[in-house]
PDB file of N, CA and C in Angstrom:
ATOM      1  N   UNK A   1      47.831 -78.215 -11.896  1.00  0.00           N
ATOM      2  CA  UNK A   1      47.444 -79.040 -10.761  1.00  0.00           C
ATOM      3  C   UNK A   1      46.460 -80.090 -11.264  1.00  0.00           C
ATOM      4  N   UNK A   2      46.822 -81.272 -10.905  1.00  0.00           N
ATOM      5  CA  UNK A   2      46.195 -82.168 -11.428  1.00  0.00           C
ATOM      6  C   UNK A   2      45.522 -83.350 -10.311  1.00  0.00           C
ATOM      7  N   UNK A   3      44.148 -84.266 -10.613  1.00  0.00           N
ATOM      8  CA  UNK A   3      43.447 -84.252  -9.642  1.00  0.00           C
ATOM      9  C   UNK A   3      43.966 -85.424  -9.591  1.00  0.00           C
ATOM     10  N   UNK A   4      44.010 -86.312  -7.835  1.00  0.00           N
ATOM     11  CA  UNK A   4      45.085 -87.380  -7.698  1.00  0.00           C
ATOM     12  C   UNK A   4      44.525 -88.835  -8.825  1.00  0.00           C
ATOM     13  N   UNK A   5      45.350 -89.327  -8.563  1.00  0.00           N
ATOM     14  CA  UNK A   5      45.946 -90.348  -9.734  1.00  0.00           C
ATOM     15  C   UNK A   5      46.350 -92.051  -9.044  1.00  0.00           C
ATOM     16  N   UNK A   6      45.861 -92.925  -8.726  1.00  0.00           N
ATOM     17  CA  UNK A   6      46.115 -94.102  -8.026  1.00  0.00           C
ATOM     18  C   UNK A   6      47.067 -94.809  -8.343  1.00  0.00           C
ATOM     19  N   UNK A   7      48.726 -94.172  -8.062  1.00  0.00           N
ATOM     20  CA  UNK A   7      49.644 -94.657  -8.781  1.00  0.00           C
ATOM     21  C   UNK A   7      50.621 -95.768  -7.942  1.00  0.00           C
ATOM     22  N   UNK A   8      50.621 -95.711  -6.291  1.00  0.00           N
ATOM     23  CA  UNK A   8      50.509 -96.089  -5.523  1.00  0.00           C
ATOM     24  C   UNK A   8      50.620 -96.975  -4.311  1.00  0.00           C
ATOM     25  N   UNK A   9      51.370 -97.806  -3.469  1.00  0.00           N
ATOM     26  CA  UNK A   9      50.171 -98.666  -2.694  1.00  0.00           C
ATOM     27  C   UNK A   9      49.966 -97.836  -1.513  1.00  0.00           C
ATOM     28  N   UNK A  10      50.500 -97.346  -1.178  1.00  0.00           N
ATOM     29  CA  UNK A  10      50.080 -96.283   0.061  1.00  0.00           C
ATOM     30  C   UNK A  10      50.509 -94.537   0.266  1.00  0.00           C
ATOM     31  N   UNK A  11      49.272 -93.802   0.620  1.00  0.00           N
ATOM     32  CA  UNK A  11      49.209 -92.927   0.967  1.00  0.00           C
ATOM     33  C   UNK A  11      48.883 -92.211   2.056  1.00  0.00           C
ATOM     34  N   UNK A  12      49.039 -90.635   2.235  1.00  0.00           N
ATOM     35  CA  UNK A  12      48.794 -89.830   2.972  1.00  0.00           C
ATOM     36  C   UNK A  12      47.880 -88.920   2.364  1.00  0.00           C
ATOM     37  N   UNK A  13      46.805 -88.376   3.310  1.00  0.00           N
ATOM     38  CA  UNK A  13      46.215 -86.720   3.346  1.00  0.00           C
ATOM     39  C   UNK A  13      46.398 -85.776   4.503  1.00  0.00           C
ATOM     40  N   UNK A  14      46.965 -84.900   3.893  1.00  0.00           N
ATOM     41  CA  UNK A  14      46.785 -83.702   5.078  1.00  0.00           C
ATOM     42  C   UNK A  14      45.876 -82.660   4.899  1.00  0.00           C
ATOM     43  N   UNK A  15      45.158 -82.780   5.932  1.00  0.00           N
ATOM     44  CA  UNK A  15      43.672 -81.905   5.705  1.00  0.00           C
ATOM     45  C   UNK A  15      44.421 -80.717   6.871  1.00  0.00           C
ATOM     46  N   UNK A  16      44.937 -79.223   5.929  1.00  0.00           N
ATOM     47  CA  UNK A  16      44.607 -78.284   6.365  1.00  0.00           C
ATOM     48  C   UNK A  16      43.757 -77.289   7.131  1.00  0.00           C
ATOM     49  N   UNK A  17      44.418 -76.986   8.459  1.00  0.00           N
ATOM     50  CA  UNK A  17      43.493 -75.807   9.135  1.00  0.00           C
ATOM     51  C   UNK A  17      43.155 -74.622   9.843  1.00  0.00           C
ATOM     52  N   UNK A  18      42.670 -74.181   9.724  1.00  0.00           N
ATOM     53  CA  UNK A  18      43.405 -72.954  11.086  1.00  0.00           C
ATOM     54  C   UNK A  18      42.378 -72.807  12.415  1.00  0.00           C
ATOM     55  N   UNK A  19      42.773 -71.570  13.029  1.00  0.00           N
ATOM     56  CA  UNK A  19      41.881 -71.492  14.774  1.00  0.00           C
ATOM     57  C   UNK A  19      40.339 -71.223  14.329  1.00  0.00           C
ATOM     58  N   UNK A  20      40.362 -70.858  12.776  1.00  0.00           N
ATOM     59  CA  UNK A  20      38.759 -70.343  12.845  1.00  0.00           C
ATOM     60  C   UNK A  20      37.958 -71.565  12.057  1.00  0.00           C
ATOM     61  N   UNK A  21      38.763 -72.262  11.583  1.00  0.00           N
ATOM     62  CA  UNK A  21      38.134 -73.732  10.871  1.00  0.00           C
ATOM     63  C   UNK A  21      38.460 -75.081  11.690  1.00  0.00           C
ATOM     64  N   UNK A  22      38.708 -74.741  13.235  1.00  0.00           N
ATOM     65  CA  UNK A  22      38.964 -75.929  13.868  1.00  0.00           C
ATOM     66  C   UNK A  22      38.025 -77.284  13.961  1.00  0.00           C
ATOM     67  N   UNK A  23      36.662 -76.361  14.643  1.00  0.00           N
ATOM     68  CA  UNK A  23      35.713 -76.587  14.981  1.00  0.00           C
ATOM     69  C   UNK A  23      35.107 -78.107  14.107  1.00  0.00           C
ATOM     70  N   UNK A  24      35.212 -77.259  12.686  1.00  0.00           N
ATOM     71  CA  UNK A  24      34.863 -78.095  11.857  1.00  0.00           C
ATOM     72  C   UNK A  24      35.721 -79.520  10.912  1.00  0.00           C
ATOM     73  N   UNK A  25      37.281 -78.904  11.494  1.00  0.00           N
ATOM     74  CA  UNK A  25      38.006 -79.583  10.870  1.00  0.00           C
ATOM     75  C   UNK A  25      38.342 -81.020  11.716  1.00  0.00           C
ATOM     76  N   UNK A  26      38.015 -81.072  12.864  1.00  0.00           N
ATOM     77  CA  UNK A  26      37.645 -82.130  13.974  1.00  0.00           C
ATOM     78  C   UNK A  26      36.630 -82.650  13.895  1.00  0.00           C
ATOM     79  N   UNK A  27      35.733 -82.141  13.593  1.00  0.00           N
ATOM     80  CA  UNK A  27      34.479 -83.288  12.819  1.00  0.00           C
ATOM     81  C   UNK A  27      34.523 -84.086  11.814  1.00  0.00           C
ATOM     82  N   UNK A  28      35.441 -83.280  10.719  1.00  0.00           N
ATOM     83  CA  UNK A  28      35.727 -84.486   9.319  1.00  0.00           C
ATOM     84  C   UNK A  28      36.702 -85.208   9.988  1.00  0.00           C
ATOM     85  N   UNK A  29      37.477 -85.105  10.799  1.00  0.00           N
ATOM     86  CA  UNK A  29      38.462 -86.373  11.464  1.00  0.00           C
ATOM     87  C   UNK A  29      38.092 -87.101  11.842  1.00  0.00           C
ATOM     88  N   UNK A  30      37.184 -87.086  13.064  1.00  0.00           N
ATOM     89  CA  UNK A  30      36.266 -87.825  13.667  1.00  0.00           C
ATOM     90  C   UNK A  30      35.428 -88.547  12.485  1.00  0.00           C
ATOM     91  N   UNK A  31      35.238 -88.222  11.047  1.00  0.00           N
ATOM     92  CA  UNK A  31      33.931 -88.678  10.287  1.00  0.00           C
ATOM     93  C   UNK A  31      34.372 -89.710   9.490  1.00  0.00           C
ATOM     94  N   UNK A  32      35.891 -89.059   9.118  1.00  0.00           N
ATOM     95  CA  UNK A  32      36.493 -89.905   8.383  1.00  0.00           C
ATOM     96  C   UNK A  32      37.235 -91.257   8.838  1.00  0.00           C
ATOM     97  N   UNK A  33      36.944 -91.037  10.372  1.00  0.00           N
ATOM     98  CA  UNK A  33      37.686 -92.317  10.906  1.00  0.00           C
ATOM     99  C   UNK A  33      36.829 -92.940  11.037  1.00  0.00           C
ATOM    100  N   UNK A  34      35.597 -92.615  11.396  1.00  0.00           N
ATOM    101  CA  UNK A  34      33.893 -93.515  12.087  1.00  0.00           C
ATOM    102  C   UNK A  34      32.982 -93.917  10.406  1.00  0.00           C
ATOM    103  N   UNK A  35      33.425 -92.765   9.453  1.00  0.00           N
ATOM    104  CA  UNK A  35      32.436 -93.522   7.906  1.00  0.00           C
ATOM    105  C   UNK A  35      33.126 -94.295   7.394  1.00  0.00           C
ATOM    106  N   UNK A  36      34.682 -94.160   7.359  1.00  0.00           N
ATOM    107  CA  UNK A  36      35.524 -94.765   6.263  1.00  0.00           C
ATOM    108  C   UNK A  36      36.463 -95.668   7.086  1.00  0.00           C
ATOM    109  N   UNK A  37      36.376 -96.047   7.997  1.00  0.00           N
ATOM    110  CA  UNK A  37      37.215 -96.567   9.069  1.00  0.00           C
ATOM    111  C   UNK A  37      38.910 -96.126   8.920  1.00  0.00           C
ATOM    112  N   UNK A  38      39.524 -95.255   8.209  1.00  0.00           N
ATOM    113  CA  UNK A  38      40.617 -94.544   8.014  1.00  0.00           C
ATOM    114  C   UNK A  38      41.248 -94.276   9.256  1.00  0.00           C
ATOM    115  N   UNK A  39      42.418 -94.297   9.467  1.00  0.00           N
ATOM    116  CA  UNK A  39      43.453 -94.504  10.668  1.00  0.00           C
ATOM    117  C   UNK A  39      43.881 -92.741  10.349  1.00  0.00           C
ATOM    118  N   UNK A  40      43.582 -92.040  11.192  1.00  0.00           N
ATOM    119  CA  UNK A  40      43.637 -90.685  11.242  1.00  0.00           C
ATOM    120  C   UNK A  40      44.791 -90.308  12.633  1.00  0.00           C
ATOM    121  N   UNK A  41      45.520 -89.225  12.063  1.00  0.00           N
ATOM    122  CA  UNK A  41      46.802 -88.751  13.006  1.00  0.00           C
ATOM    123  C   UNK A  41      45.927 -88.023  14.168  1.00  0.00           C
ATOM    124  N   UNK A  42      46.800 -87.370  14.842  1.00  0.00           N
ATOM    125  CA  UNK A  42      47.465 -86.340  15.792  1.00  0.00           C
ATOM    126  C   UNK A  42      46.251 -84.822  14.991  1.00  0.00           C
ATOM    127  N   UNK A  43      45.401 -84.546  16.163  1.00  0.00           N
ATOM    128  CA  UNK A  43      44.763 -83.391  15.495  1.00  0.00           C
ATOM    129  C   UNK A  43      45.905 -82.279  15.797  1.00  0.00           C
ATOM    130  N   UNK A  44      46.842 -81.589  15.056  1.00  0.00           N
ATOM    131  CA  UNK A  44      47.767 -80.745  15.188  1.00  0.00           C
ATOM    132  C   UNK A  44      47.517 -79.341  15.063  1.00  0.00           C
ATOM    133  N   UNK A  45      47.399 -78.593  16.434  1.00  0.00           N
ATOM    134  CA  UNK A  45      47.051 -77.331  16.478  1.00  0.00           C
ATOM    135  C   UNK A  45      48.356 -76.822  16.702  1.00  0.00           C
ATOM    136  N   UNK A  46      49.627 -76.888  15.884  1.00  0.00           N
ATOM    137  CA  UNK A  46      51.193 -76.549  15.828  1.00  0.00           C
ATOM    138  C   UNK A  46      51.579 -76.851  14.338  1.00  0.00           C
ATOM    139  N   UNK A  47      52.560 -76.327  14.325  1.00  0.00           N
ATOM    140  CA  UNK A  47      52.522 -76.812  12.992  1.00  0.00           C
ATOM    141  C   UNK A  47      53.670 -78.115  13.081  1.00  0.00           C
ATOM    142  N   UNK A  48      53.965 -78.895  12.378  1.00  0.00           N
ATOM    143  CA  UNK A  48      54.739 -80.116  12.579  1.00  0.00           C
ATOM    144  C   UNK A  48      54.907 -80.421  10.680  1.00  0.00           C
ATOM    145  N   UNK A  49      56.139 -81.221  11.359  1.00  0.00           N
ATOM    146  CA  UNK A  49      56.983 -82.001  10.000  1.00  0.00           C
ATOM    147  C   UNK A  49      57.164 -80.817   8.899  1.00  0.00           C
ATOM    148  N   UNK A  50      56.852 -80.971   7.107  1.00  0.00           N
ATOM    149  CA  UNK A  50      56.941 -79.689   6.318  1.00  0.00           C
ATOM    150  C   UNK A  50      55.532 -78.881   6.557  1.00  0.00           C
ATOM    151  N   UNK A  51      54.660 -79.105   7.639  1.00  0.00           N
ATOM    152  CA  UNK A  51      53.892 -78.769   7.148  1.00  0.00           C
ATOM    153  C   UNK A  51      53.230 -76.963   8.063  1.00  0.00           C
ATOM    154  N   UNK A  52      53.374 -76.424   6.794  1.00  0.00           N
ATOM    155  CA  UNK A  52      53.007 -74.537   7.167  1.00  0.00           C
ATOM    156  C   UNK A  52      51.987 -74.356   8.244  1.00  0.00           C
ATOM    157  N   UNK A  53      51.043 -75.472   8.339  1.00  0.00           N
ATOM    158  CA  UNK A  53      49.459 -74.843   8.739  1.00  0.00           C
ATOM    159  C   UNK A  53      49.107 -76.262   9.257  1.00  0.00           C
ATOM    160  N   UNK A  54      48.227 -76.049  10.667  1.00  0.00           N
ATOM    161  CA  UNK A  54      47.382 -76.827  11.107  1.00  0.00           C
ATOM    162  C   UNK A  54      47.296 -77.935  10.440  1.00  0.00           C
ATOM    163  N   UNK A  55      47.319 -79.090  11.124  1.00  0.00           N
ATOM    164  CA  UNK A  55      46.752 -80.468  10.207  1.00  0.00           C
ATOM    165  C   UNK A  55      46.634 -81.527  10.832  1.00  0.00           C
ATOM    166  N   UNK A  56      46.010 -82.870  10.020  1.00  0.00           N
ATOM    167  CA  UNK A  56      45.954 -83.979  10.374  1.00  0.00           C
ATOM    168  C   UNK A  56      46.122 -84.481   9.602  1.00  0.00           C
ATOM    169  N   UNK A  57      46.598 -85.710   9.956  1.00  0.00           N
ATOM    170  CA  UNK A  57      46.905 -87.067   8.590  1.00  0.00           C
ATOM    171  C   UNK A  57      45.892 -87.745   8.464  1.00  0.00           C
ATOM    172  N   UNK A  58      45.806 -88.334   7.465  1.00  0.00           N
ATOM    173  CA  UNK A  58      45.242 -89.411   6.981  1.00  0.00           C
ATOM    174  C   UNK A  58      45.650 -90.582   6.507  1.00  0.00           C
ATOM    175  N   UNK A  59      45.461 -91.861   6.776  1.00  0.00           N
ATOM    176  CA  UNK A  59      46.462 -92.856   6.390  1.00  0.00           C
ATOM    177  C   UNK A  59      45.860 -93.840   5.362  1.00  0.00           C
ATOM    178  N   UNK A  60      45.989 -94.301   4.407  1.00  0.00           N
ATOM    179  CA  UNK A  60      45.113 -94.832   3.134  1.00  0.00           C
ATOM    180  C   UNK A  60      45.798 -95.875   2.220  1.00  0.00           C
ATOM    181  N   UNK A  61      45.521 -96.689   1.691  1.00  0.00           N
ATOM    182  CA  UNK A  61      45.901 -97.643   0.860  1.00  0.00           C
ATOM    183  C   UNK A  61      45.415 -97.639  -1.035  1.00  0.00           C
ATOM    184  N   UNK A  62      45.724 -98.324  -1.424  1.00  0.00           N
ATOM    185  CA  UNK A  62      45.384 -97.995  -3.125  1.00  0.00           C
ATOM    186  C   UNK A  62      44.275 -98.868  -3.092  1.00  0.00           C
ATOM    187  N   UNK A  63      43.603 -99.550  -2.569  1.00  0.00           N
ATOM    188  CA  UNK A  63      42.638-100.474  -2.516  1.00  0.00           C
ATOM    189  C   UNK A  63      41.403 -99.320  -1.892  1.00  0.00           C
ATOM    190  N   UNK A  64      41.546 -98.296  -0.970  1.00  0.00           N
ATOM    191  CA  UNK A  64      41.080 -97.066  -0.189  1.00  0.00           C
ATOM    192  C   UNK A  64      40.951 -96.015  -0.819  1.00  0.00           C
ATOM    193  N   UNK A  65      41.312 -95.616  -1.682  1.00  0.00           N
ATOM    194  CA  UNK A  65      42.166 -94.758  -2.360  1.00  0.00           C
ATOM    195  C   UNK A  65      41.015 -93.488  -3.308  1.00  0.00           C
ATOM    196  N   UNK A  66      39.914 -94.262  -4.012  1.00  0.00           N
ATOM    197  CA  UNK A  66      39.212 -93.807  -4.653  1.00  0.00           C
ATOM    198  C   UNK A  66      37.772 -93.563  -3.629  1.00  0.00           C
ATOM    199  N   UNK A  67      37.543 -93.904  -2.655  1.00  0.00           N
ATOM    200  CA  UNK A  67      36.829 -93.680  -1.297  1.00  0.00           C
ATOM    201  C   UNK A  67      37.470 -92.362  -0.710  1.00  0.00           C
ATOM    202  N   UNK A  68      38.161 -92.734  -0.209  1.00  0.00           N
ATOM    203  CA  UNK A  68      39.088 -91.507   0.174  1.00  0.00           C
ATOM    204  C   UNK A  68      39.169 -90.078  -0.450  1.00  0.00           C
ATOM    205  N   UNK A  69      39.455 -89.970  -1.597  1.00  0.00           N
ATOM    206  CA  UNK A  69      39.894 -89.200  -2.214  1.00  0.00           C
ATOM    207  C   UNK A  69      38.103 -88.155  -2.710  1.00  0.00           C
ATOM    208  N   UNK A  70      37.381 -89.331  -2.864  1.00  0.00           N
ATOM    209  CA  UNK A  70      36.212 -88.241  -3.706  1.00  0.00           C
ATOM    210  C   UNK A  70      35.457 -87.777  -1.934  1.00  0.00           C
ATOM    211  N   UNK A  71      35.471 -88.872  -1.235  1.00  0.00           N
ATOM    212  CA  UNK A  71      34.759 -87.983   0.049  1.00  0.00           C
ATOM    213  C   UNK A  71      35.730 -87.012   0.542  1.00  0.00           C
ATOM    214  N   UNK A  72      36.685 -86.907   0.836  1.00  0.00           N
ATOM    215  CA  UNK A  72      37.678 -85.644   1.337  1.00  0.00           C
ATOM    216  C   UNK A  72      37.193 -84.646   0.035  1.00  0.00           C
ATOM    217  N   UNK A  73      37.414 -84.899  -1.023  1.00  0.00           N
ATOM    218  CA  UNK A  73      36.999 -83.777  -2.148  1.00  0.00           C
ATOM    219  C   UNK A  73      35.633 -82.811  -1.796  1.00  0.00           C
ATOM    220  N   UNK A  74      34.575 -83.753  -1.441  1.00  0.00           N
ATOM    221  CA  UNK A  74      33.309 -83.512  -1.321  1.00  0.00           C
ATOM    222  C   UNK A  74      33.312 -83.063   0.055  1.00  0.00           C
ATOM    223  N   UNK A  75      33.657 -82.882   0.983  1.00  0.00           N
ATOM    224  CA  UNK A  75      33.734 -82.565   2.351  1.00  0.00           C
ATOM    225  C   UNK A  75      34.308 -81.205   2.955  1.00  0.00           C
ATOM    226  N   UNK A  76      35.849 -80.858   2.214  1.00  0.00           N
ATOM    227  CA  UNK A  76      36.712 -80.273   2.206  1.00  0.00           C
ATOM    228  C   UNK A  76      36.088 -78.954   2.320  1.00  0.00           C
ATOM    229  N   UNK A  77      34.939 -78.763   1.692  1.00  0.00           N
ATOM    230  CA  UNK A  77      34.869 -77.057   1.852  1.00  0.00           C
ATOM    231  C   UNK A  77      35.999 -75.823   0.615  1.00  0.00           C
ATOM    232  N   UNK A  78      36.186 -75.019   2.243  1.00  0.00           N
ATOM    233  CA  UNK A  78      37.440 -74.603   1.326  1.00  0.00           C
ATOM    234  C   UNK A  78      38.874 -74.676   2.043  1.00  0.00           C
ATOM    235  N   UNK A  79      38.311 -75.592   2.236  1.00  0.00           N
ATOM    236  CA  UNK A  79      40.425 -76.256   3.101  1.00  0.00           C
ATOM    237  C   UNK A  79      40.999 -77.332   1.995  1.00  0.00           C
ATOM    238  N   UNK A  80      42.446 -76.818   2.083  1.00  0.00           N
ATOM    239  CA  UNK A  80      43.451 -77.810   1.116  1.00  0.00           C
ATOM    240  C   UNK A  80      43.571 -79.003   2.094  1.00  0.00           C
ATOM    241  N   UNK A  81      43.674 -80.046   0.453  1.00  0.00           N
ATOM    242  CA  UNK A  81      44.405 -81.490   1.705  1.00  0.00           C
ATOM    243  C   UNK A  81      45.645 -81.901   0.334  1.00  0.00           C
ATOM    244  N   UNK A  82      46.631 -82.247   0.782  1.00  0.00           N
ATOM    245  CA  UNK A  82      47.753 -82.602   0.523  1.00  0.00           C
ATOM    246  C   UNK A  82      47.550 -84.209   0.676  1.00  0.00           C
ATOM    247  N   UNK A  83      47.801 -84.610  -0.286  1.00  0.00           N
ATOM    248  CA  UNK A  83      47.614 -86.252  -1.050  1.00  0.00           C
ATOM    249  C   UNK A  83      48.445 -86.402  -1.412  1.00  0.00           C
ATOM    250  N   UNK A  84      49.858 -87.818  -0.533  1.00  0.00           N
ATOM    251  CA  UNK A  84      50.768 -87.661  -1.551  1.00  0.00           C
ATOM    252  C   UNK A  84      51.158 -89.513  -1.396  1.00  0.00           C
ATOM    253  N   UNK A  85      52.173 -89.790  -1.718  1.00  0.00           N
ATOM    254  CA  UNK A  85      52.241 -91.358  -1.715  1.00  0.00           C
ATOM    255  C   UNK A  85      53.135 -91.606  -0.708  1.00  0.00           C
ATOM    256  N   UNK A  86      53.103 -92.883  -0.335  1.00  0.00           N
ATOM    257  CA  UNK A  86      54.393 -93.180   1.171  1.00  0.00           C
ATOM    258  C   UNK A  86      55.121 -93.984   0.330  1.00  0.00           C
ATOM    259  N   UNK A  87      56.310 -93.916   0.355  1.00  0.00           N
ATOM    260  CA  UNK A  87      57.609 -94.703  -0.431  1.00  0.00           C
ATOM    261  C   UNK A  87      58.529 -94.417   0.387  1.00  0.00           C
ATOM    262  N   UNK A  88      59.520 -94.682   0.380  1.00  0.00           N
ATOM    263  CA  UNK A  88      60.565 -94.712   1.049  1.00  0.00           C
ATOM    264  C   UNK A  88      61.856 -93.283   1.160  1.00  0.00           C
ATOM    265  N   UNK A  89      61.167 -92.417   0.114  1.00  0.00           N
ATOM    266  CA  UNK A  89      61.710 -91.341   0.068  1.00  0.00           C
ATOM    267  C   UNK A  89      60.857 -89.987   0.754  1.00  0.00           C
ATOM    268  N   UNK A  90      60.691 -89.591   1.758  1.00  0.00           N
ATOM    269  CA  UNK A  90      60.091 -88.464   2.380  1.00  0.00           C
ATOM    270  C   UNK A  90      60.323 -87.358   0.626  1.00  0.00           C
ATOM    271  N   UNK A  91      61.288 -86.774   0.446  1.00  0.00           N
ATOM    272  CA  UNK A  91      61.282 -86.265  -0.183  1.00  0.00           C
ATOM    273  C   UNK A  91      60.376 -86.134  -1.341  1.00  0.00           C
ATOM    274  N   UNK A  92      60.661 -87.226  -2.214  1.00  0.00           N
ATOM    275  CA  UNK A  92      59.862 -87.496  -3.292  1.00  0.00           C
ATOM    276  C   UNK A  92      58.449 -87.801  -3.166  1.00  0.00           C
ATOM    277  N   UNK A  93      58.416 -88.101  -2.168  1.00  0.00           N
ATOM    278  CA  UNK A  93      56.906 -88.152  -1.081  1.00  0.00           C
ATOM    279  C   UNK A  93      56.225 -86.449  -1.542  1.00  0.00           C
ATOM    280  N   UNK A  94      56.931 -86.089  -1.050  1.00  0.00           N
ATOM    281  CA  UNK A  94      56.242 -84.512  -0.751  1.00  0.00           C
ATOM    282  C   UNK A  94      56.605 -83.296  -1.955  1.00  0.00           C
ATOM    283  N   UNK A  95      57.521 -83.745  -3.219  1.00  0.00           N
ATOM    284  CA  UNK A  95      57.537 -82.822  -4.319  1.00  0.00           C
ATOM    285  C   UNK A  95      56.890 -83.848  -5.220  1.00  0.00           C
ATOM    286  N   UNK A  96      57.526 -84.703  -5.890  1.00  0.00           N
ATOM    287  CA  UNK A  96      57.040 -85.660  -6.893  1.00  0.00           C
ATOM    288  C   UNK A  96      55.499 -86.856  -6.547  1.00  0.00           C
ATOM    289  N   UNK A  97      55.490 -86.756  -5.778  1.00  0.00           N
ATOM    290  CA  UNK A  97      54.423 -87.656  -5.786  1.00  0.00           C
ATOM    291  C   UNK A  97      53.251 -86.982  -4.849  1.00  0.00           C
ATOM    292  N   UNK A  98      52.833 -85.787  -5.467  1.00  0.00           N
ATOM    293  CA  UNK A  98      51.722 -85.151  -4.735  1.00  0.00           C
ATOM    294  C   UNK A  98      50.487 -84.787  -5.477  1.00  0.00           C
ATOM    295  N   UNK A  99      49.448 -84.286  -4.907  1.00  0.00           N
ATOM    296  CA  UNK A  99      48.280 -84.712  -5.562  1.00  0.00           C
ATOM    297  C   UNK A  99      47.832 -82.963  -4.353  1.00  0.00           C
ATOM    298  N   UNK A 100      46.898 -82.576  -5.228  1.00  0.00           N
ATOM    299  CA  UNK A 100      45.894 -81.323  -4.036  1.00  0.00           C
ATOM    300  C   UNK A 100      44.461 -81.128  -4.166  1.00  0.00           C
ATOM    301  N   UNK A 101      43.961 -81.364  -3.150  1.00  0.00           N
ATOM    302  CA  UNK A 101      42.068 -80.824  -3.652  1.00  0.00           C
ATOM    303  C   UNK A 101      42.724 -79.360  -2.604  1.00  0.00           C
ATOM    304  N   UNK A 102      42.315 -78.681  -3.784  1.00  0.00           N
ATOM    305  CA  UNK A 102      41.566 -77.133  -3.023  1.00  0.00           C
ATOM    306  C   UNK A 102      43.193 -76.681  -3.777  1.00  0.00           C
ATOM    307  N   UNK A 103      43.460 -75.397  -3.230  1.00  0.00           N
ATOM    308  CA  UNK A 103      44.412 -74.450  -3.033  1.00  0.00           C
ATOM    309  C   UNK A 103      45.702 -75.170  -2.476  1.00  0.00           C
ATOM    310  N   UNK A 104      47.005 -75.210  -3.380  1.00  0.00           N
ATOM    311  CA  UNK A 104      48.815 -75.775  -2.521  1.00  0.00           C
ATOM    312  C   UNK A 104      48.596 -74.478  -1.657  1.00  0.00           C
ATOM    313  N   UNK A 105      49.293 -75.564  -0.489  1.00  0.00           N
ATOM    314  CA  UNK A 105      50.191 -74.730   0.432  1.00  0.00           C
ATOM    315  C   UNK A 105      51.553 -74.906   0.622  1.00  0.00           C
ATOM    316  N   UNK A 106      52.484 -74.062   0.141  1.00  0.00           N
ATOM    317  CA  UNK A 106      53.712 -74.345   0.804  1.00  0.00           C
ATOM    318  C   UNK A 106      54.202 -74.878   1.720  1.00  0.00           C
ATOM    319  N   UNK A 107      55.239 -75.319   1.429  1.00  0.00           N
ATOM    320  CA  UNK A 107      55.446 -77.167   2.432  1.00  0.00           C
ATOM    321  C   UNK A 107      56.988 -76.402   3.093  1.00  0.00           C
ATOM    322  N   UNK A 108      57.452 -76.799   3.971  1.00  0.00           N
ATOM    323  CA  UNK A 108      58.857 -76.643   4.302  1.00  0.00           C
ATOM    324  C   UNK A 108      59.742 -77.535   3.840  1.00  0.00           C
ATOM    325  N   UNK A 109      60.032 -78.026   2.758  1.00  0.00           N
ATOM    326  CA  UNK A 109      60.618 -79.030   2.250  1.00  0.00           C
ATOM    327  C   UNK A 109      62.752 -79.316   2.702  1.00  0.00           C
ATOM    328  N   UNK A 110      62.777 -78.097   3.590  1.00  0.00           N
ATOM    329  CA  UNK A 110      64.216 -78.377   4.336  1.00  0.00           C
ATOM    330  C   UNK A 110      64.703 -79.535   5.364  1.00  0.00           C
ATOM    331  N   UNK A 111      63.401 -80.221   6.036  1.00  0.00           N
ATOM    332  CA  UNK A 111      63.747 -81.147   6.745  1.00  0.00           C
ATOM    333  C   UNK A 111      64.125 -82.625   5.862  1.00  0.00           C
ATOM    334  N   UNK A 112      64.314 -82.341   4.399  1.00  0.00           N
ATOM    335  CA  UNK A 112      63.771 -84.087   3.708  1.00  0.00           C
ATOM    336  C   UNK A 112      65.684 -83.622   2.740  1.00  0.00           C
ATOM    337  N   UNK A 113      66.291 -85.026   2.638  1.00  0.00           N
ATOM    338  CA  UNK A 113      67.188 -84.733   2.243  1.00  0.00           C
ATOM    339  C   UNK A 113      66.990 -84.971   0.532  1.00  0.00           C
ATOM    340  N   UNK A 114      67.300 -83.967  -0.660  1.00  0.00           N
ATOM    341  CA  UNK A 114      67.327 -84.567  -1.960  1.00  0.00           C
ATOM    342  C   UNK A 114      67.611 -85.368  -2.346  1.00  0.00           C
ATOM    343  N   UNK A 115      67.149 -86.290  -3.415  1.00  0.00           N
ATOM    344  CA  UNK A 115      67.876 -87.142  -3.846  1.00  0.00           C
ATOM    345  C   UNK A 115      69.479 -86.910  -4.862  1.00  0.00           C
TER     346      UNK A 115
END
């Protein structure tokens, strides 16, 4: 596992969570949209798209990128966030072009068609 890489022009984070880390995981949303002005999703108490566990997006640029990445690092605790790039392939989005602070979580990767 290797720590992300600005390869790039646009990305995603999914900051992992569950019912007992809510509390707190709505504050870094809220923090990260009000410190970093970052365009933040849907606080998702379901699970949605591949994703196993609680989350929210994060929406980021390669110009953003190194902001982003060390404050989510530094913030995170012990919740995973899923860092990966937006291209035109969902797929390759979410195996090949991924990045993790903390612990992977298994993704549902059945909704994305292979290349």
């Amino acid at each position: 596992m290797s720590y992300p890489v600005n390869l790039h022009q646009n990305y995603h984070a999914h900051f992992y969570f569950g019912p007992e880390t809510s509390d707190y995981a709505a504050q870094v949303r809220e923090d990260i949209h009000q410190k970093l002005g970052l365009f933040v999703g849907r606080f998702n108490q379901r699970l949605v798209g591949p994703h196993t566990q609680w989350s929210f997006e994060i929406d980021f640029n390669h110009a953003q990128f190194d902001d982003a990445i060390a404050w989510l690092d530094n913030i995170r605790q012990q919740h995973s966030v899923l860092v990966h790039a937006v291209t035109d392939n969902d797929y390759l989005d979410h195996t090949e072009y991924v990045y993790w602070l903390g612990e992977p979580i298994q993704l549902d990767l059945s909704l994305f068609s292979a290349p």
